[in-house]
Protein backbone atom coordinates (compact mmCIF):
# COMPACT_ATOMS: atom_id res chain seq x y z
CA UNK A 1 0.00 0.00 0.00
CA UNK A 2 0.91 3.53 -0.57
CA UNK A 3 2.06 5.49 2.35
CA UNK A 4 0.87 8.97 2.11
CA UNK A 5 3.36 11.39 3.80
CA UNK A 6 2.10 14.96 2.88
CA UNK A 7 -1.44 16.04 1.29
CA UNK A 8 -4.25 14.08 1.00
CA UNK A 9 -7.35 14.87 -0.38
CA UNK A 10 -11.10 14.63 1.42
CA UNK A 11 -12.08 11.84 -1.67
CA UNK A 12 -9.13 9.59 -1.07
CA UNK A 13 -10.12 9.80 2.68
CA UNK A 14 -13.37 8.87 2.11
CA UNK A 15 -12.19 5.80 0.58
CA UNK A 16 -10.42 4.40 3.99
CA UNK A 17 -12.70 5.45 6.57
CA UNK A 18 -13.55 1.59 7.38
CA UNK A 19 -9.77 0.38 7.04
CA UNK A 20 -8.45 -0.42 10.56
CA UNK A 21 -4.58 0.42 9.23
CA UNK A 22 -5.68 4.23 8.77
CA UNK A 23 -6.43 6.59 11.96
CA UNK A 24 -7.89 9.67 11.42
CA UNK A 25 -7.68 12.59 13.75
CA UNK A 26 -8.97 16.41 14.56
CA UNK A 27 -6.52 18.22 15.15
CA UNK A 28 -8.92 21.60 15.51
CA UNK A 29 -7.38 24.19 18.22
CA UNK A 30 -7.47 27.54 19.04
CA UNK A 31 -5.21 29.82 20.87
CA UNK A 32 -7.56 32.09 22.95
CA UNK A 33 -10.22 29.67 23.23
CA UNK A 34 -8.40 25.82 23.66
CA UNK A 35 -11.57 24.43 24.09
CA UNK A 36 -13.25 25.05 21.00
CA UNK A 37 -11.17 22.66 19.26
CA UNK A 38 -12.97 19.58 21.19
CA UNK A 39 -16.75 21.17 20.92
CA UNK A 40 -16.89 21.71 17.15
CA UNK A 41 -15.50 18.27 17.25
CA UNK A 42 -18.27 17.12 19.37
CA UNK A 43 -20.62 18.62 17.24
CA UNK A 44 -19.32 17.13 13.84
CA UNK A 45 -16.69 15.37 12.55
CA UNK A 46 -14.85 13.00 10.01
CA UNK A 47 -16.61 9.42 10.64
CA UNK A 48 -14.45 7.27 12.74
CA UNK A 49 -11.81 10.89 13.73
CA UNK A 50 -10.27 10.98 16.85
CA UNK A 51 -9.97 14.18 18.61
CA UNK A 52 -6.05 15.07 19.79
CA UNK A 53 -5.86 18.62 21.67
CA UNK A 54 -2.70 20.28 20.77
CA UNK A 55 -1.72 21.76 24.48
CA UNK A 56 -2.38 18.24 26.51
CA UNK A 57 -1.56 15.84 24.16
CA UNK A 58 0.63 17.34 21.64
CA UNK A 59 3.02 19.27 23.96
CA UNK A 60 5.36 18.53 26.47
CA UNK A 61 4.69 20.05 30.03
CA UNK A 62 5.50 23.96 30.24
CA UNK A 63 8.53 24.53 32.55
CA UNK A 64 7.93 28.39 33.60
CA UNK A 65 10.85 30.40 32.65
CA UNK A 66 12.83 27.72 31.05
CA UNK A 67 10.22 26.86 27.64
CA UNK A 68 8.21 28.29 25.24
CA UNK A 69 4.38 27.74 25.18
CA UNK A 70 4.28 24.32 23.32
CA UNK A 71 7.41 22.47 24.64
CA UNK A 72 8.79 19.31 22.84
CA UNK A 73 7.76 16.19 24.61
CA UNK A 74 10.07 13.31 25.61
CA UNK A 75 10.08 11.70 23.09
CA UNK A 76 9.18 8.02 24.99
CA UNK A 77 6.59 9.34 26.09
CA UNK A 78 4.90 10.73 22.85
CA UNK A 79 5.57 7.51 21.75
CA UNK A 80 3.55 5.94 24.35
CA UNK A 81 1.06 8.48 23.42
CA UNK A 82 0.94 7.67 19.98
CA UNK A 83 0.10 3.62 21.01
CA UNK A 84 -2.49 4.92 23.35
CA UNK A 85 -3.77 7.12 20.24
CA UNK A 86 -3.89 4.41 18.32
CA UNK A 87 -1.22 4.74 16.10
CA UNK A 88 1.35 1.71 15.37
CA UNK A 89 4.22 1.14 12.89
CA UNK A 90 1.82 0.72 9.53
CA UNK A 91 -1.28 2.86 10.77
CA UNK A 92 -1.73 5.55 7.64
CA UNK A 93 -2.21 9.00 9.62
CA UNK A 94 -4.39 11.44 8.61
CA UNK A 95 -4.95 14.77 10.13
CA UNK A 96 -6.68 17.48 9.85
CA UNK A 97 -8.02 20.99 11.66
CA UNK A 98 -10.09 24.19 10.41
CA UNK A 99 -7.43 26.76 9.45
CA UNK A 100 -5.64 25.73 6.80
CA UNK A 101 -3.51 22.90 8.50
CA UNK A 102 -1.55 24.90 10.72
CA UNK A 103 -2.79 22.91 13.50
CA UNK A 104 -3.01 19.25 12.05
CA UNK A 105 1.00 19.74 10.55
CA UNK A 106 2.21 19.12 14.26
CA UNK A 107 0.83 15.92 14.61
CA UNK A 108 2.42 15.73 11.01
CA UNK A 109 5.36 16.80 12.43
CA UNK A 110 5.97 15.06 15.69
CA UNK A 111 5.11 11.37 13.99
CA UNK A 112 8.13 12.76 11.49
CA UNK A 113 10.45 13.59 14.37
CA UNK A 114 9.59 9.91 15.84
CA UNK A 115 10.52 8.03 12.34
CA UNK A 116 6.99 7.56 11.59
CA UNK A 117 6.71 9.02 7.66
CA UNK A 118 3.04 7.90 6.76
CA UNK A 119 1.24 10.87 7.99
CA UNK A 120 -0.87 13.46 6.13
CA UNK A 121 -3.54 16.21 6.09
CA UNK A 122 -6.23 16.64 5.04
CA UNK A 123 -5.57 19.66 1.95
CA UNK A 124 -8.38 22.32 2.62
CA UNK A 125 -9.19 20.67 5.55
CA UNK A 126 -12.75 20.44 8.12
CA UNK A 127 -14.30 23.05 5.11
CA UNK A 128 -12.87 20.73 2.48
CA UNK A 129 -14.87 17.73 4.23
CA UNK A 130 -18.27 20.11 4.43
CA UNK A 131 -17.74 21.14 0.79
CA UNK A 132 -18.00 17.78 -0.87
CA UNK A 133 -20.89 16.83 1.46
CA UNK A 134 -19.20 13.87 2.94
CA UNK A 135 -21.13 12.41 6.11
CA UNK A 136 -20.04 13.09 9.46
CA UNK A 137 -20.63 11.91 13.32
CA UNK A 138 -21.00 13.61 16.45
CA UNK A 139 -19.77 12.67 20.22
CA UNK A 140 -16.33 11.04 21.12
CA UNK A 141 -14.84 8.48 19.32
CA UNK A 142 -11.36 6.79 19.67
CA UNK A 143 -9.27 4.42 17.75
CA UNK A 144 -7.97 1.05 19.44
CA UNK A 145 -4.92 1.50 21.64
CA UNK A 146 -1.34 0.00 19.53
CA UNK A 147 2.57 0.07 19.99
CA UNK A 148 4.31 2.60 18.47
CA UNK A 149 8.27 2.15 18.44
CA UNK A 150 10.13 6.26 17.88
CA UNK A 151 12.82 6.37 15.72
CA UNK A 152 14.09 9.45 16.47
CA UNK A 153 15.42 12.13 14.19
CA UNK A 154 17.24 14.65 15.85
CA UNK A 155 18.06 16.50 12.57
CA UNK A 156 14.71 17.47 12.59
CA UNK A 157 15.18 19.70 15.25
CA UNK A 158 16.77 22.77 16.76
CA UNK A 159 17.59 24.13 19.92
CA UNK A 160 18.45 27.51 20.96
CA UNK A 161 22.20 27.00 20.85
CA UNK A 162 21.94 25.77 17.49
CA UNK A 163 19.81 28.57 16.59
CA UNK A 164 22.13 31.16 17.75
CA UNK A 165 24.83 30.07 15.91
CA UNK A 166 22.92 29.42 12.97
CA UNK A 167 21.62 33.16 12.33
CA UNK A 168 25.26 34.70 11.98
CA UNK A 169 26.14 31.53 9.49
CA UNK A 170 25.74 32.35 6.07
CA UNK A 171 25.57 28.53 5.74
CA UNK A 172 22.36 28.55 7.26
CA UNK A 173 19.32 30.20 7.35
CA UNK A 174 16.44 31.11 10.56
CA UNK A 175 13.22 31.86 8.96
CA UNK A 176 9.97 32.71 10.53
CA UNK A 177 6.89 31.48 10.25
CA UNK A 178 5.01 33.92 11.85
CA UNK A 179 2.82 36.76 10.30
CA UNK A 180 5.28 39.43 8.57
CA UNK A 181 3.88 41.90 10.81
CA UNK A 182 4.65 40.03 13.91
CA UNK A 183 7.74 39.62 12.46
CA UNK A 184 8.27 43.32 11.99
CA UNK A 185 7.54 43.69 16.26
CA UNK A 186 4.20 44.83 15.20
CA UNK A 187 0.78 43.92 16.52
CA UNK A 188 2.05 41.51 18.49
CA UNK A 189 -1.09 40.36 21.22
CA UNK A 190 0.23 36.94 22.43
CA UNK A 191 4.09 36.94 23.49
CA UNK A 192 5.37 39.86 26.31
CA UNK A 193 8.13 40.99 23.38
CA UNK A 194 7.67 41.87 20.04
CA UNK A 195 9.97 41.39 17.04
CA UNK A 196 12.31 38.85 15.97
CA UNK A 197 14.99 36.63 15.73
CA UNK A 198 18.42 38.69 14.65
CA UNK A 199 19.57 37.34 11.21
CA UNK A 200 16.07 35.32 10.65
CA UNK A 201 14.04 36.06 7.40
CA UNK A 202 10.68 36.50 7.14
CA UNK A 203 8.50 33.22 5.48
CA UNK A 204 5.08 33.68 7.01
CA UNK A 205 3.36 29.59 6.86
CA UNK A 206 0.14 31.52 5.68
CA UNK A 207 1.81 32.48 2.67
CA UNK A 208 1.95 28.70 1.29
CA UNK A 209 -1.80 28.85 1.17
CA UNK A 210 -4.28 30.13 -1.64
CA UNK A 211 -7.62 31.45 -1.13
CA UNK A 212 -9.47 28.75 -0.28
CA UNK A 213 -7.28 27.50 2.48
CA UNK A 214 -5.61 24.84 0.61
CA UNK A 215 -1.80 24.23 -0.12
CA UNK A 216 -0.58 25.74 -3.37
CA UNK A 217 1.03 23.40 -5.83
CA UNK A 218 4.34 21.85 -4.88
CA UNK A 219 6.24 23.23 -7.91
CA UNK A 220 4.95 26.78 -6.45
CA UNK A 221 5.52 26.36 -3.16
CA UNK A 222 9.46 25.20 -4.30
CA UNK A 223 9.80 28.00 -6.14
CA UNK A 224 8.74 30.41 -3.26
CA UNK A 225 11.49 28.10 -0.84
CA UNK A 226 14.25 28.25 -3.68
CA UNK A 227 13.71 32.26 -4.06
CA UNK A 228 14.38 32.62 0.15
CA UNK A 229 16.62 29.86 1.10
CA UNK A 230 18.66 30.85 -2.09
CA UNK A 231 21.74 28.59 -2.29
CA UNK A 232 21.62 27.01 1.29
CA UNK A 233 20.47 23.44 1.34
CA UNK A 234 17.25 22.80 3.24
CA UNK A 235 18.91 20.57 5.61
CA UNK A 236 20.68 23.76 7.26
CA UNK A 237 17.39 25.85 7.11
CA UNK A 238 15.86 26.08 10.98
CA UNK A 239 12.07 27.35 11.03
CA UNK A 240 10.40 28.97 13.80
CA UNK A 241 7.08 30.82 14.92
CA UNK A 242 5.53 31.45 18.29
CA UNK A 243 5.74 28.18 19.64
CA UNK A 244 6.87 26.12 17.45
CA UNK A 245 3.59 24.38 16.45
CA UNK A 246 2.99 27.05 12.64
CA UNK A 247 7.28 26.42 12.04
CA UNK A 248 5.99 22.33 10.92
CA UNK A 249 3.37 24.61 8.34
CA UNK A 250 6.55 25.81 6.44
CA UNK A 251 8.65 22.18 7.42
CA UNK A 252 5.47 20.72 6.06
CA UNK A 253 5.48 22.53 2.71
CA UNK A 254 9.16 21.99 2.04
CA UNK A 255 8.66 18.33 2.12
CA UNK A 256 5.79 18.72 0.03
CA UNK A 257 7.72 20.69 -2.34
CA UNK A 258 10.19 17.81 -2.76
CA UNK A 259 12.72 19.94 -1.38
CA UNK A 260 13.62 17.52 1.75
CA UNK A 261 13.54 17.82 5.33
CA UNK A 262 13.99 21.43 7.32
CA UNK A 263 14.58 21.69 10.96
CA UNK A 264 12.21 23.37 13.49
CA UNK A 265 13.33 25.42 16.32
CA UNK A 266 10.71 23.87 18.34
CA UNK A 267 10.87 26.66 21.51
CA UNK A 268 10.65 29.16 19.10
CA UNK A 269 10.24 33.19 19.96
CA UNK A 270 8.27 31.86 22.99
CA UNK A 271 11.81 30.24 24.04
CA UNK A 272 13.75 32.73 22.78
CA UNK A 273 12.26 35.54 24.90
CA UNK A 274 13.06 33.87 28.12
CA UNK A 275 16.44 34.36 28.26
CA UNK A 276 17.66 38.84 28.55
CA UNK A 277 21.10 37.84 26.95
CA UNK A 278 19.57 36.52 23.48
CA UNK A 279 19.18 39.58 21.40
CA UNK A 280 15.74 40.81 19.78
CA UNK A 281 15.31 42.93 16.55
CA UNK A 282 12.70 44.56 14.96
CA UNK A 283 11.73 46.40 11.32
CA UNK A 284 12.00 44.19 8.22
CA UNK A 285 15.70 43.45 8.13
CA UNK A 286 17.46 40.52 9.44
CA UNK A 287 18.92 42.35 11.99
């Protein structure tokens, strides 16, 4: 069987919703209100989904002063978490959310960081499922408990130390996820300090996105990573955002792109703050 490790569409979905090797899950979440996610779930969702809430069971615990708002777990124990899930070796991973898969790709992400390639989402997704009138089902529903053995890649992620060094390397390159006005220091309503990472470029996750909420076309979207990463190879690109949940969006499109495997800086600005000696800039230049 094929393994489907990026986008998937709502028909192919359809197909599988009976097949006990696939686990589907709702990835919906919302910063100011994190229990929204779980009600519209409650109230409709993909037939056989699984709900996974993105503070409790895709983050690690928050360390006050020390980690950004969506730590890294362990990794055993996100792998535990994965068996409970549901998720084994061969289960086909699909997941999805209501804004444009910036939630779903850290499910995508973490199963990537533990060796485990066959995961997707859903392109376009919760509003892609309502637009082709697929059925749906309300309440709670899980998916049988597995084990799920990590193989973990550390090259998929970044710490601060790396990320430090990394902005004054012109054989690497920091780039932000976040909103290009965030980036700027502007309107920025969720962390205490605005701005951004010295030396980091601005590659906002929204940006590989067209209208309708789904993922523009992989030659476009490697096009739009060629014309910012320039000559340094993907492998020595570290992403970031607020919390290191919207950084997978842009990891997420650079697979898709064919262009490989980027590394998240998985603390991100909400990290980076903590620490007075680590130096902030603002404006549109690097810094």
């Amino acid at each position: 069987m094929k393994a489907h490790k990026t986008l998937i569409g709502a028909a192919e979905v359809a197909k599988h919703l009976s097949d006990p090797g696939w686990a589907v899950f709702d990835c919906r979440f919302a910063i100011r209100e994190t229990a929204s996610g779980r009600a519209g779930y409650l109230a409709a969702h993909i037939p056989g989904a699984a709900y996974v809430h993105l503070d409790d069971q895709l983050s690690g615990p928050i360390i006050k002063g020390k980690t950004g708002r969506h730590p890294l777990p362990d990794p055993q124990v996100m792998a535990e978490r994965f068996g409970t899930m549901g998720i084994d070796d061969r289960t086909q991973v699909v997941a999805y959310d209501d804004t444009g898969g910036s939630m779903a790709v850290r499910l995508w992400w973490l199963l990537r960081w533990l060796g485990h390639d066959a995961c997707a989402v859903l392109d376009g997704g919760w509003k892609a499922w309502q637009d082709a009138a697929l059925s749906t089902r309300t309440g709670e529903e899980r998916h049988p408990p597995r084990a799920f053995t990590a193989d973990i890649r550390p090259e998929l992620v970044a710490d601060a130390a790396l990320v430090d060094r990394a902005r004054a390397d012109e054989g690497w390159l920091v780039a932000d996820a976040r909103a290009s006005d965030r980036y700027r220091g502007e309107n920025e309503t969720i962390d205490p300090v605005a701005g951004h990472i010295p030396g980091a470029v601005s590659l906002p996750f929204a940006e590989n996105l067209d209208a309708n909420g789904r993922f523009l076309p992989a030659a476009e979207l490697a096009r739009r990573f060629r014309a910012t990463l320039g000559y340094v190879p993907v492998s020595h690109v570290v992403l970031y955002c607020g919390s290191g949940v919207t950084a997978a969006h842009d990891a997420f499109a650079i697979a898709h792109a064919g262009m490989g495997d980027a590394r998240v800086y998985a603390g991100s600005w909400s990290e980076w703050i903590l620490d007075p000696r680590r130096p902030v800039a603002t404006g549109d230049g690097r810094g």
